[in-house]
Protein backbone atom coordinates (compact mmCIF):
# COMPACT_ATOMS: atom_id res chain seq x y z
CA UNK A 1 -16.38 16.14 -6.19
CA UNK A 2 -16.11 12.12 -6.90
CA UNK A 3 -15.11 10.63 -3.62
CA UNK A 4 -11.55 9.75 -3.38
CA UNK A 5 -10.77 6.45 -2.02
CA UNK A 6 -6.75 4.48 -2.02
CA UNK A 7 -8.32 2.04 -4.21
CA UNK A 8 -9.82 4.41 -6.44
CA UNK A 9 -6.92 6.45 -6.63
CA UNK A 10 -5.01 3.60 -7.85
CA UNK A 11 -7.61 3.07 -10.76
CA UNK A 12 -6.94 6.91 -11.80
CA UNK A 13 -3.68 6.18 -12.13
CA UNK A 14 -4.07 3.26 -14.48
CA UNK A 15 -6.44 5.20 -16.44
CA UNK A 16 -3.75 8.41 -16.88
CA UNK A 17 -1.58 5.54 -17.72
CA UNK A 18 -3.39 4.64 -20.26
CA UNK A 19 -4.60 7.92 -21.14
CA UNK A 20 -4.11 7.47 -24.41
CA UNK A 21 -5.93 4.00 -25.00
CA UNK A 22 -9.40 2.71 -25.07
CA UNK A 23 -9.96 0.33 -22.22
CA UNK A 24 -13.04 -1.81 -20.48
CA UNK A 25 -14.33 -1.86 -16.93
CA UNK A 26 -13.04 -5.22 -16.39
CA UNK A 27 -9.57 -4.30 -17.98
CA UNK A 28 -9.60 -1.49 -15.61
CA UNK A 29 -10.29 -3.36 -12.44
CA UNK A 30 -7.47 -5.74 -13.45
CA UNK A 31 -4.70 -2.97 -14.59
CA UNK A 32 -6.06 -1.35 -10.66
CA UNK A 33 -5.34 -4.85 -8.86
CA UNK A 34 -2.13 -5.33 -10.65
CA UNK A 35 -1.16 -1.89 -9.40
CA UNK A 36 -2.42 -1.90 -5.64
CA UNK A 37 -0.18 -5.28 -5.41
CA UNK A 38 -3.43 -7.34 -5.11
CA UNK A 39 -6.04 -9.12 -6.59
CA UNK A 40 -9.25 -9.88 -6.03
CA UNK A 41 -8.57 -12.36 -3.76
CA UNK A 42 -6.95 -11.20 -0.54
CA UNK A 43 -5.94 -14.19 1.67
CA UNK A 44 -4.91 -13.10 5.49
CA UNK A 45 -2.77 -15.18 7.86
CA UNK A 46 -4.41 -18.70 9.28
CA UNK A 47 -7.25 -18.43 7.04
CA UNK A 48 -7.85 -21.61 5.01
CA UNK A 49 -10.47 -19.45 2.14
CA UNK A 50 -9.50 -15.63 0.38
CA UNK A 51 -11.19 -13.13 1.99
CA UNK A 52 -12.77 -11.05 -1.17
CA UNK A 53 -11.65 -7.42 -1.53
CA UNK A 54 -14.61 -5.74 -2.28
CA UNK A 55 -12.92 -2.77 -3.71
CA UNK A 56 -11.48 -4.12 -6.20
CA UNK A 57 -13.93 -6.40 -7.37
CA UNK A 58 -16.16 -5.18 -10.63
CA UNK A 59 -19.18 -3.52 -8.80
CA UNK A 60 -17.29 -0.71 -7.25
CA UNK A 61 -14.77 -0.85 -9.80
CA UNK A 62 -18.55 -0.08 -12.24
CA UNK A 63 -19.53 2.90 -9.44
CA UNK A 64 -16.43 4.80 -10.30
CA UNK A 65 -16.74 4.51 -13.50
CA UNK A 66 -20.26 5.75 -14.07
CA UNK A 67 -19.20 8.73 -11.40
CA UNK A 68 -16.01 9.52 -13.64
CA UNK A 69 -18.58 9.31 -16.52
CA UNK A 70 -21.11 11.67 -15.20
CA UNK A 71 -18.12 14.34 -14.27
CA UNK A 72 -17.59 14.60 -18.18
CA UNK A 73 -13.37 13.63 -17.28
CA UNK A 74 -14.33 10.12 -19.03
CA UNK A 75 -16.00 9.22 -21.74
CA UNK A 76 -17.52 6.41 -23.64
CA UNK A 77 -17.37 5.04 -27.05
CA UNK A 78 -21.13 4.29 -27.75
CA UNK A 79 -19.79 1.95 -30.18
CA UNK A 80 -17.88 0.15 -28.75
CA UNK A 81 -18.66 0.65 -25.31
CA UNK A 82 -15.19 1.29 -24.06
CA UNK A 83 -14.05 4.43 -22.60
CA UNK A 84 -11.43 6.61 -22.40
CA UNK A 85 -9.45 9.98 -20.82
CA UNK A 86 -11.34 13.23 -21.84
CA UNK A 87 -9.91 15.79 -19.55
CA UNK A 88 -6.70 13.93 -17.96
CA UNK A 89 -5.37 17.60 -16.46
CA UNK A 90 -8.92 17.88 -14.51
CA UNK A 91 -8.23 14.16 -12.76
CA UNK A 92 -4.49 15.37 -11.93
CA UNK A 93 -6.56 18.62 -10.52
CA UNK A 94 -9.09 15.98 -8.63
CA UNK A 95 -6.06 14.21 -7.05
CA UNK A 96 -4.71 17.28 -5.95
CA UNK A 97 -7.68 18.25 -4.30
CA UNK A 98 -8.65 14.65 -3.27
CA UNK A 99 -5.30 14.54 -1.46
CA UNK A 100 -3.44 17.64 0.09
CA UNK A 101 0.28 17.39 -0.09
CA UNK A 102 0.27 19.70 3.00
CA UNK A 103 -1.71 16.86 5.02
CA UNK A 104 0.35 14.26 4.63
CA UNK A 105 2.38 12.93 6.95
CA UNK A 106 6.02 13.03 6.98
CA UNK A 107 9.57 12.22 8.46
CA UNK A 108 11.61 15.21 8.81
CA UNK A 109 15.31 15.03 8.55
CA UNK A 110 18.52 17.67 8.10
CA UNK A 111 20.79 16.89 5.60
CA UNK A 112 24.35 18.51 5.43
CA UNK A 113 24.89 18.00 1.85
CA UNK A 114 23.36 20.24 -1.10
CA UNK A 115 20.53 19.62 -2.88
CA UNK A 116 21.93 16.90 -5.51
CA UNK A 117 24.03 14.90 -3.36
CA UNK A 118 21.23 14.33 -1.21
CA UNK A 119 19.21 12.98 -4.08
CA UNK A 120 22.02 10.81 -4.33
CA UNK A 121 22.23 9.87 -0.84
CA UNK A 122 18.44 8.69 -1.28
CA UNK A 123 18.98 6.71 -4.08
CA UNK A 124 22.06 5.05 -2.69
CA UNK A 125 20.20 3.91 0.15
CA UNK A 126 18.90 0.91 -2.06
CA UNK A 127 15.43 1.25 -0.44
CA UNK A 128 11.77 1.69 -2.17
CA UNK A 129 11.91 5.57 -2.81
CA UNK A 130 10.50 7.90 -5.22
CA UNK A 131 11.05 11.67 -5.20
CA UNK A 132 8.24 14.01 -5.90
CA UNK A 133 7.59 17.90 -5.66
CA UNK A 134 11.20 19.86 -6.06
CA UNK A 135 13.11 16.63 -6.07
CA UNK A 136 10.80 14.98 -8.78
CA UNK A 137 10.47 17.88 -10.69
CA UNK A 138 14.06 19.65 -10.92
CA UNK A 139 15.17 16.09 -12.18
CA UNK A 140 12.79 16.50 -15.42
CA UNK A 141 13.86 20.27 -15.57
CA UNK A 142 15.68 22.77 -13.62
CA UNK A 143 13.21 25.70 -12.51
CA UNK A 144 14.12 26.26 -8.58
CA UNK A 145 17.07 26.81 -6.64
CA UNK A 146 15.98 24.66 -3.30
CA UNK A 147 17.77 22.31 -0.72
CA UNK A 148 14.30 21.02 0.26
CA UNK A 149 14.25 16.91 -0.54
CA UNK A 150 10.59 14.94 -0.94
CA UNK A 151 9.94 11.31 -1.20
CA UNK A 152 7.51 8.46 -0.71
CA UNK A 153 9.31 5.54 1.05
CA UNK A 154 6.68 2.23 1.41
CA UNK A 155 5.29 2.26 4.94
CA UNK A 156 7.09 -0.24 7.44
CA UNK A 157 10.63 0.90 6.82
CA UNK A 158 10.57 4.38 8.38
CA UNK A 159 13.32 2.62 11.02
CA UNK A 160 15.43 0.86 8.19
CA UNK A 161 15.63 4.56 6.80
CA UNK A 162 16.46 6.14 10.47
CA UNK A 163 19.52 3.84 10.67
CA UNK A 164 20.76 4.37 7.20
CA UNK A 165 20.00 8.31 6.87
CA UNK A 166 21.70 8.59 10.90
CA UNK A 167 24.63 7.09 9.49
CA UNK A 168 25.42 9.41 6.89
CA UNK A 169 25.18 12.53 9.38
CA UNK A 170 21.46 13.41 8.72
CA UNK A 171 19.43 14.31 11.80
CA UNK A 172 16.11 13.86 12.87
CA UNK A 173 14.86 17.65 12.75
CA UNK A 174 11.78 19.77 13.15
CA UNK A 175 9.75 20.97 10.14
CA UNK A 176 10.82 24.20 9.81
CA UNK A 177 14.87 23.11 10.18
CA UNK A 178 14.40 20.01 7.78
CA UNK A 179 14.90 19.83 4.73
CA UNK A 180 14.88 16.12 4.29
CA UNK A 181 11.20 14.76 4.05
CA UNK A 182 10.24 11.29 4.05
CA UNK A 183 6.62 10.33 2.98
CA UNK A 184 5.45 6.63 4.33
CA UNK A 185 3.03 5.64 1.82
CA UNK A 186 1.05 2.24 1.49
CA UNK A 187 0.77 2.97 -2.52
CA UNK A 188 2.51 -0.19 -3.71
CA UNK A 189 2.10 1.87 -7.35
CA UNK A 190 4.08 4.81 -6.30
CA UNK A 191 7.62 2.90 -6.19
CA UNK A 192 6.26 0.28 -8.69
CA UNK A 193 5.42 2.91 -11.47
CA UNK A 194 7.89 5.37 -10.20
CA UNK A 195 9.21 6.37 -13.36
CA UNK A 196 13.25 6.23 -14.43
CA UNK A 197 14.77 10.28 -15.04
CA UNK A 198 18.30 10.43 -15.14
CA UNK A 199 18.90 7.34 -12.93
CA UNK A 200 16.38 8.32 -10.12
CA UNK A 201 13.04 6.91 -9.28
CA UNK A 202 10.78 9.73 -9.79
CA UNK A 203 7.05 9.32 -8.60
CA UNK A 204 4.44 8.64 -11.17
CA UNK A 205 3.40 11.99 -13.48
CA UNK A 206 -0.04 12.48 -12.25
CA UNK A 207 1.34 12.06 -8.07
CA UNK A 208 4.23 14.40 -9.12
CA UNK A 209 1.55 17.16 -10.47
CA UNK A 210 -0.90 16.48 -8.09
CA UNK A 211 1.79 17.27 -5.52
CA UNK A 212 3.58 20.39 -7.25
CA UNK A 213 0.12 22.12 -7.68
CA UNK A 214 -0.76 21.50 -3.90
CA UNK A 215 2.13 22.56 -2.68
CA UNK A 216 1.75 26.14 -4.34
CA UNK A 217 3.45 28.86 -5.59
CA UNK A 218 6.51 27.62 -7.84
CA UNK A 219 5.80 24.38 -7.45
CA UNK A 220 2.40 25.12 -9.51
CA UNK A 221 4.12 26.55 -12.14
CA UNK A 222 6.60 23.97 -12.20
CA UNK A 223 3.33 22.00 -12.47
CA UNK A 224 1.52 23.99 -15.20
CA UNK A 225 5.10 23.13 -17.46
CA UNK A 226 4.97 19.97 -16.85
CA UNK A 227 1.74 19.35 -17.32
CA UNK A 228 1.59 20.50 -21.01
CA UNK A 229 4.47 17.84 -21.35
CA UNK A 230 2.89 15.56 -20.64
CA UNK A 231 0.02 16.30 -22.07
CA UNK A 232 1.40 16.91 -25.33
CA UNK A 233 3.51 12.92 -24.53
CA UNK A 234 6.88 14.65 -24.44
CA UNK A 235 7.57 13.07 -21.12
């Protein structure tokens, strides 16, 4: 399996964003920058020179290209030399597997209120969300009847979320009592390409599969739908 790095995943999510286009390597390394919230260039505090981000520069950017190549879920035009998305449900798959949704950490919380008022009570909190699994999914189509909430909030605001979630009567809970998850995530690209359903910030497509197939059982039928959607560019 191609290694899966945070930079890397960013570039798979520019190229199932442009799934449908022909792109370069360079064009591809810039569309990945753009995403991750950086470019090339990095500068840190008290430095007078940027500090190069390897990772996003055009070697590695080259690497993962050739690897996605060689795995037959790319290909290229030999006349043109571009490439493009051969088998975009097999990267989704890659992502999954790349990334376990039950690994990753959350923030559990009880809310009183049913499933779509808390929705709304995330939204209204005015902060960087975007709802995956259940809470991402039911949005696009109604399939489950759950009261179990999901979604990324950027990293660095867990407390600004304590104090507003604590003041509308949620609690901090255990796992099994929650059903209120928050997901700290450094993936400027999750709230940035979160797309728009029905008012709510919904994480990207391929996050939102790669997530409802790892999280099993309904959720990866909810995926399998969705998926052909998609697939098909009916979503």
């Amino acid at each position: 399996m191609v290694e899966l790095t945070e930079k890397r995943l960013v570039s798979l999510l520019w190229i199932l964003k442009n799934k449908g286009k022909k792109w370069s390597i360079s064009e591809l390394r810039r569309g990945a920058a753009a995403m991750f919230g950086k470019d090339d260039a990095v500068y840190e505090k008290n430095t007078q020179f940027p500090i190069m981000d390897l990772a996003l520069t055009y070697g590695p950017t080259f690497t993962f290209v050739k690897e996605l190549e060689k795995s037959g879920i790319i290909v290229k035009d030999t006349k043109t030399a571009e490439y493009g998305v051969a088998r975009a449900g097999d990267i989704v798959k890659m992502i999954s597997l790349a990334r376990p949704f039950a690994g990753l950490k959350t923030l559990n919380y009880y809310s009183p209120l049913e499933f779509s008022k808390t929705l709304k009570l995330v939204q209204e909190s005015k902060l960087p969300h975007s709802f995956t699994v259940f809470a991402g999914s039911e949005i696009y189509r109604q399939y489950v009847k759950t009261d179990q909430v999901h979604v990324y909030i950027r990293e660095g605001e867990e407390e600004k979320w304590s104090k507003y979630l604590l003041s509308k009567n949620c609690l901090k809970a255990q796992k099994g009592q929650a059903n209120l998850f928050l997901i700290p995530t450094e993936q400027e690209a999750f709230f940035k390409d979160a797309a728009k359903v029905k008012g709510y910030s919904v994480a990207p497509m391929p996050i939102l599969l790669s997530d409802l197939l790892g999280f099993g059982g309904l959720a990866e039928e909810q995926a399998n739908f969705l998926m052909e959607e998609w697939l098909s560019s009916r979503l």
